[in-house]
C-alpha atoms as a PDB file:
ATOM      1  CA  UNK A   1     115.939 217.449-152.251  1.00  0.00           C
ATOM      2  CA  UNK A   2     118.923 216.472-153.813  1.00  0.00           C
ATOM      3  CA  UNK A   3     119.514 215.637-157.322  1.00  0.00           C
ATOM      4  CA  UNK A   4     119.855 212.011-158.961  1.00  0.00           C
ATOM      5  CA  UNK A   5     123.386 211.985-160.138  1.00  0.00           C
ATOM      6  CA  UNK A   6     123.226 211.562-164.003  1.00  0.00           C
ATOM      7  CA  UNK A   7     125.116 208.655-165.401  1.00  0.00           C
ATOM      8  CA  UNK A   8     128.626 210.163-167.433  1.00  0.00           C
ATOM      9  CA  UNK A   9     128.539 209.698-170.429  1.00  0.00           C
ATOM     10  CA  UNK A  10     131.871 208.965-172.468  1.00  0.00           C
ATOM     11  CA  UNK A  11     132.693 208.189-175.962  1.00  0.00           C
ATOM     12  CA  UNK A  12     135.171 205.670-174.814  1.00  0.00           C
ATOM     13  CA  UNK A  13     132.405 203.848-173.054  1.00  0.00           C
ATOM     14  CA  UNK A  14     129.797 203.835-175.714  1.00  0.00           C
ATOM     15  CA  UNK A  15     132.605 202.956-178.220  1.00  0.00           C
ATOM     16  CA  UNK A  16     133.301 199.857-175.639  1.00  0.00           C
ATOM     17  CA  UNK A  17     129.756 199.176-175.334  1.00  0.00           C
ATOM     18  CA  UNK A  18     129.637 199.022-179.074  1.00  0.00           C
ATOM     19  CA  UNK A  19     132.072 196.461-179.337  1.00  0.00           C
ATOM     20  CA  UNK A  20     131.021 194.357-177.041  1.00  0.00           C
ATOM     21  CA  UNK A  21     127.735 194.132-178.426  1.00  0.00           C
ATOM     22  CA  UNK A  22     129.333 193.791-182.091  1.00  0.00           C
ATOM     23  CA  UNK A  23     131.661 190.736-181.281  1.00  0.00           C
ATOM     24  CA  UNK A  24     128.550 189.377-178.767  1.00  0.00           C
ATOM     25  CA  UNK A  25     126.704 189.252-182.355  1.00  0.00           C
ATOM     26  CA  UNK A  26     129.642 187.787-184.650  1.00  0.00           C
ATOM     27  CA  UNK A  27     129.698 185.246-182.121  1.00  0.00           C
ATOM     28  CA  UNK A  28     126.418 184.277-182.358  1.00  0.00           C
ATOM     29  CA  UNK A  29     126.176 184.697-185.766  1.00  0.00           C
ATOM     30  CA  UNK A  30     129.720 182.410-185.964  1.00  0.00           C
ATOM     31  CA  UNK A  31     127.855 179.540-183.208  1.00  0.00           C
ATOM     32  CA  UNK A  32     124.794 180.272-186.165  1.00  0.00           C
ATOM     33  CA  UNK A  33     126.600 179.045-189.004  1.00  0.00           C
ATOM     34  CA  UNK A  34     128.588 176.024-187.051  1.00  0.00           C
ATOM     35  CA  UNK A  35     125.487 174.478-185.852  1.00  0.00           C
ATOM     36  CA  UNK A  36     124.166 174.742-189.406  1.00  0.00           C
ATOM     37  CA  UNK A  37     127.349 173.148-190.665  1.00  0.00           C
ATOM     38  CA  UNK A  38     127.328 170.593-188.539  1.00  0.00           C
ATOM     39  CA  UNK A  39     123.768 169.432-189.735  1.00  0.00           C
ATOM     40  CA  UNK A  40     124.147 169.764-193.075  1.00  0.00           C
ATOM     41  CA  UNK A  41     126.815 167.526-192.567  1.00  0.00           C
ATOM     42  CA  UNK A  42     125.139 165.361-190.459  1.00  0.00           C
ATOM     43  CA  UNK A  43     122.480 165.219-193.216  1.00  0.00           C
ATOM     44  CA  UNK A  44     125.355 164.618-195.962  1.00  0.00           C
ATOM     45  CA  UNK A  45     126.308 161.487-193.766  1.00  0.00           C
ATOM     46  CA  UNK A  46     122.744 160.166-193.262  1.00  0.00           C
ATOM     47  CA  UNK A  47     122.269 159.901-196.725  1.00  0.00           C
ATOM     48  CA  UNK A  48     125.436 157.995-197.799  1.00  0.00           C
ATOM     49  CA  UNK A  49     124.484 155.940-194.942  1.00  0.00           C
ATOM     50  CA  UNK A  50     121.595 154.858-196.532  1.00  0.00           C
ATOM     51  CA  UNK A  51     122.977 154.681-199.862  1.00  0.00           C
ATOM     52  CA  UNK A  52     125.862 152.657-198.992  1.00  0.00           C
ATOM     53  CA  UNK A  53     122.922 150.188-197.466  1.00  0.00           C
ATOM     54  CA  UNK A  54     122.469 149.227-200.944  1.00  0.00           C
ATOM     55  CA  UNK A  55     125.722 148.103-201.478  1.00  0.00           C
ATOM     56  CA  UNK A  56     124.532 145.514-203.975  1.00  0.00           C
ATOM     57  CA  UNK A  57     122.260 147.522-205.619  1.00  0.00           C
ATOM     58  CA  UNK A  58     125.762 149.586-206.981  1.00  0.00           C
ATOM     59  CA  UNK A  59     127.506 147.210-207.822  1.00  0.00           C
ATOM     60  CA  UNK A  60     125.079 145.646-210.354  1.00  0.00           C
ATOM     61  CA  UNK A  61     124.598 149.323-211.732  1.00  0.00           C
ATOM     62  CA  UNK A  62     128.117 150.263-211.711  1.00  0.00           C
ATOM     63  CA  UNK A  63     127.788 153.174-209.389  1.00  0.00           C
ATOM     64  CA  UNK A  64     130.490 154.663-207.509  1.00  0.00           C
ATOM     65  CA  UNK A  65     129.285 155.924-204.089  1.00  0.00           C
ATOM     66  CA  UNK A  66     131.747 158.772-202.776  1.00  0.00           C
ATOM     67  CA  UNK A  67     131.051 161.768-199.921  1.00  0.00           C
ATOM     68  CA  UNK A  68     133.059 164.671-199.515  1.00  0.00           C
ATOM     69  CA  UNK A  69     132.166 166.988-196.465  1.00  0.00           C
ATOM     70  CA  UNK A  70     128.868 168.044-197.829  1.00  0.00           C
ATOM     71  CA  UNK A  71     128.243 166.345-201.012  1.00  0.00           C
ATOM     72  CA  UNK A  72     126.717 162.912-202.090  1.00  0.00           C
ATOM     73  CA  UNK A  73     127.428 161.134-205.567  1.00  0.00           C
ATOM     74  CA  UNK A  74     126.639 158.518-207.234  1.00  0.00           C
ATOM     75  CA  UNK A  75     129.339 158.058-210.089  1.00  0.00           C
ATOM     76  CA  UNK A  76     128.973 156.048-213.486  1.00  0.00           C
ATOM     77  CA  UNK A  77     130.936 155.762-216.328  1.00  0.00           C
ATOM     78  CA  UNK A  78     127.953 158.060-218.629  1.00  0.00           C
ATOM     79  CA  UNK A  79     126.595 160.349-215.719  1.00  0.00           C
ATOM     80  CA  UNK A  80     127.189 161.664-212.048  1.00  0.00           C
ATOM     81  CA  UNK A  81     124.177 162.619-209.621  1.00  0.00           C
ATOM     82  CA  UNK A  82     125.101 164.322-206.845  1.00  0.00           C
ATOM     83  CA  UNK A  83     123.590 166.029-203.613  1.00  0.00           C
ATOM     84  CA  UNK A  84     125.244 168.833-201.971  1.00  0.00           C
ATOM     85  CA  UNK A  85     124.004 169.932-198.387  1.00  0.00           C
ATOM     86  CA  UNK A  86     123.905 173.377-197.428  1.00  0.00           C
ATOM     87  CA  UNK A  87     122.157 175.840-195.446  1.00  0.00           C
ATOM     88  CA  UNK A  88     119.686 173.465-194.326  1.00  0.00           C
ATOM     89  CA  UNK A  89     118.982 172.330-197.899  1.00  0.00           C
ATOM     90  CA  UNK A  90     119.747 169.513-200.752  1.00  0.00           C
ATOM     91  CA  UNK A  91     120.306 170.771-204.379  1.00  0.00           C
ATOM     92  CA  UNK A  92     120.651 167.300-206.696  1.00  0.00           C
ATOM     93  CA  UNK A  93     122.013 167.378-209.891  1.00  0.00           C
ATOM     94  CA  UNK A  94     122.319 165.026-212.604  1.00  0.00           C
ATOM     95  CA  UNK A  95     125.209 165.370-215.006  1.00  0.00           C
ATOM     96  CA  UNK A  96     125.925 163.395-218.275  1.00  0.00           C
ATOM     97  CA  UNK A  97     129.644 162.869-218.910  1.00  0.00           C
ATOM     98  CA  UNK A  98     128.854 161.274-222.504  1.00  0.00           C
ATOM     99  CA  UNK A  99     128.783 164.274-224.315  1.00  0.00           C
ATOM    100  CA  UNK A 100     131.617 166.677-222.267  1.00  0.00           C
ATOM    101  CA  UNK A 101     135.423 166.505-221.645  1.00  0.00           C
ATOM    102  CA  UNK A 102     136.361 164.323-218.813  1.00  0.00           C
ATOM    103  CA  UNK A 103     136.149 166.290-215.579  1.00  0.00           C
ATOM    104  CA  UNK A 104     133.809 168.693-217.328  1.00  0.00           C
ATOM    105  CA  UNK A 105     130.094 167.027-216.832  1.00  0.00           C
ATOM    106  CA  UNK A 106     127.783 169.974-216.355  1.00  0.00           C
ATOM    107  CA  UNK A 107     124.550 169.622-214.631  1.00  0.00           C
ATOM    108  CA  UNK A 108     121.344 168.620-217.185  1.00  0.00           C
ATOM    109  CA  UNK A 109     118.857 168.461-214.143  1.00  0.00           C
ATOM    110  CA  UNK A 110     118.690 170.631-210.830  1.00  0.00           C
ATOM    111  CA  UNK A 111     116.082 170.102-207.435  1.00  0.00           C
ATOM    112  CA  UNK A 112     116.237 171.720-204.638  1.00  0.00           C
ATOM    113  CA  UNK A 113     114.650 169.718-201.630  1.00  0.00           C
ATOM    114  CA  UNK A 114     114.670 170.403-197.394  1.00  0.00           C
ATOM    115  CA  UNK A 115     114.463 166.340-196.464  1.00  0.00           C
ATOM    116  CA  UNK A 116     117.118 163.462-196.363  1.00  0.00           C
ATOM    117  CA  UNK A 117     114.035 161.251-197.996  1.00  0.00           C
ATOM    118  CA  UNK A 118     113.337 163.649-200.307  1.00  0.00           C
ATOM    119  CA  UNK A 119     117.097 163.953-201.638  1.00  0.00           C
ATOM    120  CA  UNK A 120     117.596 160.300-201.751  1.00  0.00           C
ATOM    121  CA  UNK A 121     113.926 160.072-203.890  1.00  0.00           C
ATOM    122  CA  UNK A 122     115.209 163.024-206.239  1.00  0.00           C
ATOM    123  CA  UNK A 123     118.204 160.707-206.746  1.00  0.00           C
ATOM    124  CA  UNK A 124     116.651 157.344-207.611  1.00  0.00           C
ATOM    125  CA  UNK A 125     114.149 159.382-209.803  1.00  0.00           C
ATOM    126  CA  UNK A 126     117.712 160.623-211.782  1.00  0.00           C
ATOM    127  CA  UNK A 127     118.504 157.257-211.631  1.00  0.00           C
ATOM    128  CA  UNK A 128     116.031 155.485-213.070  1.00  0.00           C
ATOM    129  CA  UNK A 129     116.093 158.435-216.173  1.00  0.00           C
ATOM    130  CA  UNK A 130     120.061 157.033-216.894  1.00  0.00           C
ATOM    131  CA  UNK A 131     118.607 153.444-216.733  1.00  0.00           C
ATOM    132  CA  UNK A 132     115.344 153.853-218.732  1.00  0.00           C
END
């Protein structure tokens, strides 16, 4: 009976095996964070979308729709509200710029939410606290 011939083993090819499996898993981890990118921004765009809908509705108030990448805001000459998009979440804040240096309104109200519709309810709620 003859013997079954026993793989060699080399450092060289463990070391190659190693990184092959290390860049297999950076790339996957890289295709990860892209695809959660692209719906955050995705989300980021549905929601000015649906602000912008109420184009009227601004103007009357005096608010200043902008987006950049991932972030929503409402601007107004006394506050900002804002919703930033990431890792498959919304954090809104409400900032007054009455009482800080131009430039330098720091958040008075934080929420954290997972839904478009929650995000742009989080909003009108801070919205309807400036216009109480």
């Amino acid at each position: 009976m003859s013997k079954p011939k026993l793989a060699r083993l080399s450092l060289k090819d463990a070391f190659e095996a190693e990184q092959a499996a290390r860049e297999a898993a950076r790339r996957e981890k890289d295709e990860a964070e892209r695809r959660q990118q692209e719906q955050d921004l995705a989300r980021a765009e549905e929601l000015e979308a649906a602000i912008r809908a109420d184009a009227m509705f601004l103007a009357e108030r005096q608010l200043v729709l902008d987006r950049r990448r991932y972030t929503v805001s409402l601007d107004h000459t006394d506050f900002r509200i804002a919703a930033y998009f990431e890792a498959g979440q919304a954090s809104i804040t409400a900032a007054d710029k009455r009482t800080t240096l131009p430039g330098a309104s720091a958040p008075r109200k934080r929420e954290q939410v997972d839904t478009v519709a929650d995000a742009l309810r989080i909003m009108a709620q801070f919205l309807a606290d400036e216009f109480r």
